[in-house]
PDB file of N, CA and C in Angstrom:
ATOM      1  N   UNK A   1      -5.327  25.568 -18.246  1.00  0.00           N
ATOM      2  CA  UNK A   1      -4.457  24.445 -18.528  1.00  0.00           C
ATOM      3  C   UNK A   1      -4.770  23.318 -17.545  1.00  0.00           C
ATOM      4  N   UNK A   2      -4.149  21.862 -17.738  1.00  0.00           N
ATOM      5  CA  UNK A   2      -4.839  21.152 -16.823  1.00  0.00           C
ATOM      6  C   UNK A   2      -3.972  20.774 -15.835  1.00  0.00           C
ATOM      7  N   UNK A   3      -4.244  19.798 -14.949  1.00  0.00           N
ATOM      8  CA  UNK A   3      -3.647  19.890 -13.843  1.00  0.00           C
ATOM      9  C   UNK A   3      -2.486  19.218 -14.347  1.00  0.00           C
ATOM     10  N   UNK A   4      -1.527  19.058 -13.263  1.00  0.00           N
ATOM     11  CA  UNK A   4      -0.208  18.737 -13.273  1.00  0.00           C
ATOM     12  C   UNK A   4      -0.511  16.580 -13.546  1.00  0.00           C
ATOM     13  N   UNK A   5       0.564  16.306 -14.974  1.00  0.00           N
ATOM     14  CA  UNK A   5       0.038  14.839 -15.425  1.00  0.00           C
ATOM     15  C   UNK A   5       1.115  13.956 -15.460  1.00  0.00           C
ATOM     16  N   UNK A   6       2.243  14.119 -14.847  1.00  0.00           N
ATOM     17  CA  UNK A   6       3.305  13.320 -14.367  1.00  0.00           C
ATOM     18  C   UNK A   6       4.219  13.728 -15.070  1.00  0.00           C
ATOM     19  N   UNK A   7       5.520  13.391 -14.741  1.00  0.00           N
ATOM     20  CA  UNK A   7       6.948  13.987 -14.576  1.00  0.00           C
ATOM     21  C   UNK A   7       7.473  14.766 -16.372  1.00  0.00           C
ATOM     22  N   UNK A   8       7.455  15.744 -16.869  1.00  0.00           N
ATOM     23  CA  UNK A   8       7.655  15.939 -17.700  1.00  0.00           C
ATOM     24  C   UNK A   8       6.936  15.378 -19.400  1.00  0.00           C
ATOM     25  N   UNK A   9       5.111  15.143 -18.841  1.00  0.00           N
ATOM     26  CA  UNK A   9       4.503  14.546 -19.801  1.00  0.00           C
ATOM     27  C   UNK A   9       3.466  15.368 -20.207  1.00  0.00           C
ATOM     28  N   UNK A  10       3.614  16.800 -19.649  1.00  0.00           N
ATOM     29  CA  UNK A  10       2.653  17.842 -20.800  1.00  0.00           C
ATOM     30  C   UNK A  10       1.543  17.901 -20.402  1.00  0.00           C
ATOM     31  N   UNK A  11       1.012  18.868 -21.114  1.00  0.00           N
ATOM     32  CA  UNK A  11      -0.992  18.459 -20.915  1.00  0.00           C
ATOM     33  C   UNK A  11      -1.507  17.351 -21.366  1.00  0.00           C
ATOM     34  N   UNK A  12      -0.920  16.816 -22.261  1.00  0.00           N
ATOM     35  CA  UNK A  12      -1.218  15.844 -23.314  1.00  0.00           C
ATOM     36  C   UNK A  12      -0.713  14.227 -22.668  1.00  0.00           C
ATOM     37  N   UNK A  13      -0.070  14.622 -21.606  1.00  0.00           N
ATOM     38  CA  UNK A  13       0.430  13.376 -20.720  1.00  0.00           C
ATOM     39  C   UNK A  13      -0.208  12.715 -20.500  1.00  0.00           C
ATOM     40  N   UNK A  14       0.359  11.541 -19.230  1.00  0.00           N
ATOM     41  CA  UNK A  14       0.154  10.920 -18.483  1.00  0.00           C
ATOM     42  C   UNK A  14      -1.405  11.482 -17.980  1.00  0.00           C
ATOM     43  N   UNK A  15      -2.628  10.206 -17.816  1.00  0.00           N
ATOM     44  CA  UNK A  15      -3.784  10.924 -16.953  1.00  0.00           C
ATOM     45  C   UNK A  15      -4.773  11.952 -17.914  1.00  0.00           C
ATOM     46  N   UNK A  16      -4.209  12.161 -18.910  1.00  0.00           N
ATOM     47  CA  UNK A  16      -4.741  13.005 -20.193  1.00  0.00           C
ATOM     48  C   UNK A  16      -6.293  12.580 -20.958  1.00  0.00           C
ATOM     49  N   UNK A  17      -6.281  11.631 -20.809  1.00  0.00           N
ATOM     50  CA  UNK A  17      -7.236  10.350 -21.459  1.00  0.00           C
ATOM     51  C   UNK A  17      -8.290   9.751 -20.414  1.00  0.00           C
ATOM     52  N   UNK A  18      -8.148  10.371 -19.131  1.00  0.00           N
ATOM     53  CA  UNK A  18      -8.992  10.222 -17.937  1.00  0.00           C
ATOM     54  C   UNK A  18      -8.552   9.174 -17.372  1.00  0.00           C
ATOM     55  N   UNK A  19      -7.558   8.422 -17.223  1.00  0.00           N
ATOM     56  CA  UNK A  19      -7.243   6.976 -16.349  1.00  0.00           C
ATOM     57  C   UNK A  19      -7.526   5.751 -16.935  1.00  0.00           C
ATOM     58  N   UNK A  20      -7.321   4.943 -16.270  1.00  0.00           N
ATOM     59  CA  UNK A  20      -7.615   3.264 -16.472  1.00  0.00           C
ATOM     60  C   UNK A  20      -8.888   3.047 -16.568  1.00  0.00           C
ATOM     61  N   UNK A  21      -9.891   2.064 -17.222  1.00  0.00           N
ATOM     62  CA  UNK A  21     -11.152   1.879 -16.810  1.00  0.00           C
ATOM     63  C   UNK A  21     -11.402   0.881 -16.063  1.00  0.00           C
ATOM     64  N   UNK A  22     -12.901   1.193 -16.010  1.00  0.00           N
ATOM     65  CA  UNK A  22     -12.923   0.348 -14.857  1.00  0.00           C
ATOM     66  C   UNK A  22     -12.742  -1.315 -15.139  1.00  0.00           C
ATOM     67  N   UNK A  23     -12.834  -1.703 -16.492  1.00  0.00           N
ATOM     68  CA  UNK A  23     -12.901  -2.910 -16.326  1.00  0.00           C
ATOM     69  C   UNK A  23     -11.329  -3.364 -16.163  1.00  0.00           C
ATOM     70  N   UNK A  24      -9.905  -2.315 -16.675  1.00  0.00           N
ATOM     71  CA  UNK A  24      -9.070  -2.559 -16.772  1.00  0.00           C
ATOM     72  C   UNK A  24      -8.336  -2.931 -15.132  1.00  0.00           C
ATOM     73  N   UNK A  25      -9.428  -1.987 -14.427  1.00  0.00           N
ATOM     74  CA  UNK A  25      -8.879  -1.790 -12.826  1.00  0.00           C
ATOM     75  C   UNK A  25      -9.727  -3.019 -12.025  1.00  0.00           C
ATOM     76  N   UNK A  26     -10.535  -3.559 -13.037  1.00  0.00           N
ATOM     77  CA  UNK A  26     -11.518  -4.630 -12.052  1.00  0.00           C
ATOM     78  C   UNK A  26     -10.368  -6.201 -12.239  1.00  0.00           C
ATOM     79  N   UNK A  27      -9.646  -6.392 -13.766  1.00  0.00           N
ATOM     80  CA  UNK A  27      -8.855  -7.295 -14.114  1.00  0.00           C
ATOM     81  C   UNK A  27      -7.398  -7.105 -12.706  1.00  0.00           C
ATOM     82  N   UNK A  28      -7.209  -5.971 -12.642  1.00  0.00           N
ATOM     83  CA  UNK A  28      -6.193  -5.687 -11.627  1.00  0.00           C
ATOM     84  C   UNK A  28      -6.788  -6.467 -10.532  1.00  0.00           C
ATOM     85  N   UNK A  29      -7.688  -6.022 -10.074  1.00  0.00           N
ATOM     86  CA  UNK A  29      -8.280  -6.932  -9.374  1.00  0.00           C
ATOM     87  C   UNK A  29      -8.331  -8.233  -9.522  1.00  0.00           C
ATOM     88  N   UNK A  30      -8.650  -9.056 -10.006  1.00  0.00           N
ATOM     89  CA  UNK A  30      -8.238 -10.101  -9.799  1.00  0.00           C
ATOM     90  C   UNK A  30      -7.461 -10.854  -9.879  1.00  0.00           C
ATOM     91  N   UNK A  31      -6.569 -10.127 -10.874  1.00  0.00           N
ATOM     92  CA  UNK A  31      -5.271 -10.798 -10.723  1.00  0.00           C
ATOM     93  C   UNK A  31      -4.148 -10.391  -9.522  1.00  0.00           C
ATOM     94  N   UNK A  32      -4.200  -9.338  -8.563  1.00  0.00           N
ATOM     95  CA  UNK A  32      -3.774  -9.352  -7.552  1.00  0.00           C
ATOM     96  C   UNK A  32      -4.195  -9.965  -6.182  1.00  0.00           C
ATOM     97  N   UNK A  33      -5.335 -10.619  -6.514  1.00  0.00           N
ATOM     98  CA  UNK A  33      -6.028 -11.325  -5.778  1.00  0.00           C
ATOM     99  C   UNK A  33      -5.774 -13.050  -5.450  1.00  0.00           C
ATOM    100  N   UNK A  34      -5.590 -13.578  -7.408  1.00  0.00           N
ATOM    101  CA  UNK A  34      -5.427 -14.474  -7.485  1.00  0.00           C
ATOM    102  C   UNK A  34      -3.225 -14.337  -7.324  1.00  0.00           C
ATOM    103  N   UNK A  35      -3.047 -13.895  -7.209  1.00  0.00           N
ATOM    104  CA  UNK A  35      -1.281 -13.480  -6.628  1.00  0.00           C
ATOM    105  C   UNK A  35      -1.135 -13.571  -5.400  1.00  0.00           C
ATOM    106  N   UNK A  36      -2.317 -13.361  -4.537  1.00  0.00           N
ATOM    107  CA  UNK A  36      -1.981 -13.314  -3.108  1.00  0.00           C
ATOM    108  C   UNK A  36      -2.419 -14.606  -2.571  1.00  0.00           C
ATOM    109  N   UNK A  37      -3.610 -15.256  -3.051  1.00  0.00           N
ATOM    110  CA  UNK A  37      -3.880 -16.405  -3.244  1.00  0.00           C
ATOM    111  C   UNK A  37      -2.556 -17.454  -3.009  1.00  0.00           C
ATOM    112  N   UNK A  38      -2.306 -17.375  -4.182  1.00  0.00           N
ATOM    113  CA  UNK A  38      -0.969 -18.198  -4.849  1.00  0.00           C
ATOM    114  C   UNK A  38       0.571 -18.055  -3.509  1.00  0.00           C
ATOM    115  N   UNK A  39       0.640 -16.771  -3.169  1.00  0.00           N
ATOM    116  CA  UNK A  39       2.000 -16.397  -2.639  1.00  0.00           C
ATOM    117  C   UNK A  39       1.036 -16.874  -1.365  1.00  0.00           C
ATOM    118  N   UNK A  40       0.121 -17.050  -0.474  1.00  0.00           N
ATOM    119  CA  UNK A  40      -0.285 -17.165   0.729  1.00  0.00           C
ATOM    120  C   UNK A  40      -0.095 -18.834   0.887  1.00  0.00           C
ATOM    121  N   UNK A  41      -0.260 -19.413  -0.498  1.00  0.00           N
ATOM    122  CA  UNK A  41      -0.496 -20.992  -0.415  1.00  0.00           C
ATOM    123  C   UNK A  41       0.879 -21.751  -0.083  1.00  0.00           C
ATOM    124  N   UNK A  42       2.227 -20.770  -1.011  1.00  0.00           N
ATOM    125  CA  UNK A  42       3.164 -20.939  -1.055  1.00  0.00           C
ATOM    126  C   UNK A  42       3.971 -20.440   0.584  1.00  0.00           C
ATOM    127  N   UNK A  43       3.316 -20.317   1.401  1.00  0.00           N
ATOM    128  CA  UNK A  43       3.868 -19.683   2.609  1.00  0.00           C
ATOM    129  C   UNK A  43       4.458 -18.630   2.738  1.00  0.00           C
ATOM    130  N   UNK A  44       3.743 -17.916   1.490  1.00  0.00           N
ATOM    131  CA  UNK A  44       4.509 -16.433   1.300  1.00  0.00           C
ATOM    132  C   UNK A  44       4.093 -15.044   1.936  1.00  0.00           C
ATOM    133  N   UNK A  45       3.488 -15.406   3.719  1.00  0.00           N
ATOM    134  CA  UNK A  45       2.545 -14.420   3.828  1.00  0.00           C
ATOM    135  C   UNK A  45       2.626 -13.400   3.511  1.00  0.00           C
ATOM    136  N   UNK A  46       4.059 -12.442   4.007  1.00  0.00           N
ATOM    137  CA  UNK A  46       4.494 -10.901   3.649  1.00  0.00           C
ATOM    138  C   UNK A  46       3.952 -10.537   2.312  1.00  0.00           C
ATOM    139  N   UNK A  47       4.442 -11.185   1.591  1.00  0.00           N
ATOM    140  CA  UNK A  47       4.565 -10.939  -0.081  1.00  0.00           C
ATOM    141  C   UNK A  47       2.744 -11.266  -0.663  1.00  0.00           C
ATOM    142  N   UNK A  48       1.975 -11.804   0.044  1.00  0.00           N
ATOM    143  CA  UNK A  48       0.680 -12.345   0.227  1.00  0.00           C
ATOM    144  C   UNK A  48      -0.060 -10.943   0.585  1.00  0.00           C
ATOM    145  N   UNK A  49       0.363 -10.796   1.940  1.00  0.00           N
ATOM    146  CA  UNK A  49      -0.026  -9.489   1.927  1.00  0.00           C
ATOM    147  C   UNK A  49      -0.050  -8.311   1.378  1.00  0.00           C
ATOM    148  N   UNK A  50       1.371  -8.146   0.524  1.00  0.00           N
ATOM    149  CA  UNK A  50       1.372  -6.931  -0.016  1.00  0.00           C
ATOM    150  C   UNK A  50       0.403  -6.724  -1.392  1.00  0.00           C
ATOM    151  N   UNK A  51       0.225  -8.438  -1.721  1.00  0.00           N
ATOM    152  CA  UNK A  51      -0.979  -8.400  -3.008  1.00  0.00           C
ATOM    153  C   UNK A  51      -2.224  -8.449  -3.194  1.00  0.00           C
ATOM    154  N   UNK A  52      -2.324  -8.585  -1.426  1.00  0.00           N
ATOM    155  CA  UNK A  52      -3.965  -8.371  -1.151  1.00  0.00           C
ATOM    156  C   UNK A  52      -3.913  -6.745  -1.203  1.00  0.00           C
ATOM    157  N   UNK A  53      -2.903  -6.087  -0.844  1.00  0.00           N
ATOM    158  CA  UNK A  53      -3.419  -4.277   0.017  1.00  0.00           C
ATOM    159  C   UNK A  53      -3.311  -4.023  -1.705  1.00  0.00           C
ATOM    160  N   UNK A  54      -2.611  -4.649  -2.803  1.00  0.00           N
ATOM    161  CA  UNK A  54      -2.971  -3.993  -3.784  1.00  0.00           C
ATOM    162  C   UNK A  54      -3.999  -4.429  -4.598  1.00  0.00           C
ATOM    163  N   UNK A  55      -4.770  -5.525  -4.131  1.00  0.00           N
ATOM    164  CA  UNK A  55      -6.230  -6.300  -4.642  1.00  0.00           C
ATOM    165  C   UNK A  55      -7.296  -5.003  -3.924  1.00  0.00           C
ATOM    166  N   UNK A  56      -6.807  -4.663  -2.863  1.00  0.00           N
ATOM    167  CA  UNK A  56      -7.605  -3.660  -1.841  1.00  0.00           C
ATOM    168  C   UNK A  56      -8.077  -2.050  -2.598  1.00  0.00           C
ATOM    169  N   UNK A  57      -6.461  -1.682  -3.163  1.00  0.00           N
ATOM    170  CA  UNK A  57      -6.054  -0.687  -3.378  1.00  0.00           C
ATOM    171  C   UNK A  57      -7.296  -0.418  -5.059  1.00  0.00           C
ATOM    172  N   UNK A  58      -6.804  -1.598  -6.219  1.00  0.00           N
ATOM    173  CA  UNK A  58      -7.122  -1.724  -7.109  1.00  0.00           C
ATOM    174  C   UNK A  58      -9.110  -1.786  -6.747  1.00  0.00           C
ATOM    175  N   UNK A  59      -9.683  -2.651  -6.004  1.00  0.00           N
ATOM    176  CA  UNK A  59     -10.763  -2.261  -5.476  1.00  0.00           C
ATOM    177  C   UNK A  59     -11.069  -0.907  -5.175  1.00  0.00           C
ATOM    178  N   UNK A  60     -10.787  -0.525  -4.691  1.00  0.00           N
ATOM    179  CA  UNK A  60     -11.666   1.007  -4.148  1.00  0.00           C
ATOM    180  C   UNK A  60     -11.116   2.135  -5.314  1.00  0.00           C
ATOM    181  N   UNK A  61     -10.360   1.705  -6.361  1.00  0.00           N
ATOM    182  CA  UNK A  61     -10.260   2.823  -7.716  1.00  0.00           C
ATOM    183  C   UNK A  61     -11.868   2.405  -8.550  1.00  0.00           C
ATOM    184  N   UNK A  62     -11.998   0.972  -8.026  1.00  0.00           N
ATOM    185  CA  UNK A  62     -13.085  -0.205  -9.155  1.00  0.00           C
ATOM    186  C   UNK A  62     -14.464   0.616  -8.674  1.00  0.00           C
ATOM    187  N   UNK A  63     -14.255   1.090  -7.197  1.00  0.00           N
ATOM    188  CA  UNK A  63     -15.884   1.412  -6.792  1.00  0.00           C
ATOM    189  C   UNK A  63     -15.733   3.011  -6.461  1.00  0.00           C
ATOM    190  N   UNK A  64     -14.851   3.639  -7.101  1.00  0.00           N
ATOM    191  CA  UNK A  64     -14.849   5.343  -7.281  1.00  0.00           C
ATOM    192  C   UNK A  64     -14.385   5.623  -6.189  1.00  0.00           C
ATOM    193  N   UNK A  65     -14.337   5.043  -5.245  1.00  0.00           N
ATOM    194  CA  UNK A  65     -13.425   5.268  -3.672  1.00  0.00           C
ATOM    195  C   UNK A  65     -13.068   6.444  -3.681  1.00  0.00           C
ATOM    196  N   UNK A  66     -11.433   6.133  -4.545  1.00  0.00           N
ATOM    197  CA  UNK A  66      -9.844   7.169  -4.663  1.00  0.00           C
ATOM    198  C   UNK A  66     -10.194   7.372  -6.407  1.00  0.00           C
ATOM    199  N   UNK A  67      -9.217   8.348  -6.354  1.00  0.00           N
ATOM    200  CA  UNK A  67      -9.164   8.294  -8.410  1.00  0.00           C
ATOM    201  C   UNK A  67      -9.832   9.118  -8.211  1.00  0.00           C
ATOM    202  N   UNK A  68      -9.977   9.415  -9.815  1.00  0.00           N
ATOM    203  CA  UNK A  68     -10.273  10.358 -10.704  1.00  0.00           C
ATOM    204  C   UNK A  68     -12.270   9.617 -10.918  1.00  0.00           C
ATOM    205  N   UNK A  69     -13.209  10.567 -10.706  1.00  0.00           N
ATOM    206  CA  UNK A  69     -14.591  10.218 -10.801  1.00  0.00           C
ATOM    207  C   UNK A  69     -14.885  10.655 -12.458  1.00  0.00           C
ATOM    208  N   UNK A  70     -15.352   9.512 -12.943  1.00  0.00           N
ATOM    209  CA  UNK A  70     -15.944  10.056 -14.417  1.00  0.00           C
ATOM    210  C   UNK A  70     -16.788  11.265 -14.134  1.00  0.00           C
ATOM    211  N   UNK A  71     -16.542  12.188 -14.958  1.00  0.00           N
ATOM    212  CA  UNK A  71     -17.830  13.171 -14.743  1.00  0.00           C
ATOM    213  C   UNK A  71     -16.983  14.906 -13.969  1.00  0.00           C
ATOM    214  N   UNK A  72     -15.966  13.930 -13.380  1.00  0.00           N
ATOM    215  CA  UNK A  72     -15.095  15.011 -12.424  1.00  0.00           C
ATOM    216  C   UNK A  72     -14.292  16.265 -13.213  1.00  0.00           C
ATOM    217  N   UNK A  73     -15.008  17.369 -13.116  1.00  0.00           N
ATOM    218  CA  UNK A  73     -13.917  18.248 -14.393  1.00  0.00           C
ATOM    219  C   UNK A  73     -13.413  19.485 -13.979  1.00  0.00           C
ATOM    220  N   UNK A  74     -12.292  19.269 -12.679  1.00  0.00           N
ATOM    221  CA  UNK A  74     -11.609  20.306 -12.333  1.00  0.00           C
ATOM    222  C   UNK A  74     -10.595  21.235 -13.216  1.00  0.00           C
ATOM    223  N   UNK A  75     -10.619  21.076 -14.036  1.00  0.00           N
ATOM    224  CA  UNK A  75      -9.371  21.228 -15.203  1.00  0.00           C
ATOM    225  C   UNK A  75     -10.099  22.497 -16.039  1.00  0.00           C
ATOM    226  N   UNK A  76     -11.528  22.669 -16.132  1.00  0.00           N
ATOM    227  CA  UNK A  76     -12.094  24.298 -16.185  1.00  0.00           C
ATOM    228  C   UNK A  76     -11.573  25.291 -15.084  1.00  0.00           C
ATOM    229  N   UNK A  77     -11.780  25.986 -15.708  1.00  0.00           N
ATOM    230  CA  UNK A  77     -11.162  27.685 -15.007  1.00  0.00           C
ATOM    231  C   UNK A  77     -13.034  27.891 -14.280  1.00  0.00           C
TER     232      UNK A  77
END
């Protein structure tokens, strides 16, 4: 059976379908980028910051960092 796919969503859940792709996680990218942009211009550093660490975050899913690796198939016995 496969691994555990979020709160009451089955095998067939959440994560079932292998994740986000990459181009979906590269758009994350820039639009948390262009957010921190925007909130940094506005003198919003805190809030600036928190949309760069997730421009950061969304990056290193984009270059296999963290996440789930295509190809990765722990879910055999």
């Amino acid at each position: 059976m496969a691994r555990w796919a979020g709160w009451g969503a089955g095998p067939a859940g959440a994560g079932a379908a292998g994740g986000p792709s990459r181009i979906f996680l590269g758009v994350l990218v820039a639009l948390s980028a262009a957010a921190a942009f925007a909130l940094w211009r506005d003198g919003r550093q805190s809030s600036a910051a928190i949309a760069l660490l997730g421009a950061f975050y969304f990056a290193l899913r984009v270059a296999g960092v963290i996440g789930r690796r295509r190809g990765d198939d722990d879910d055999e016995p």
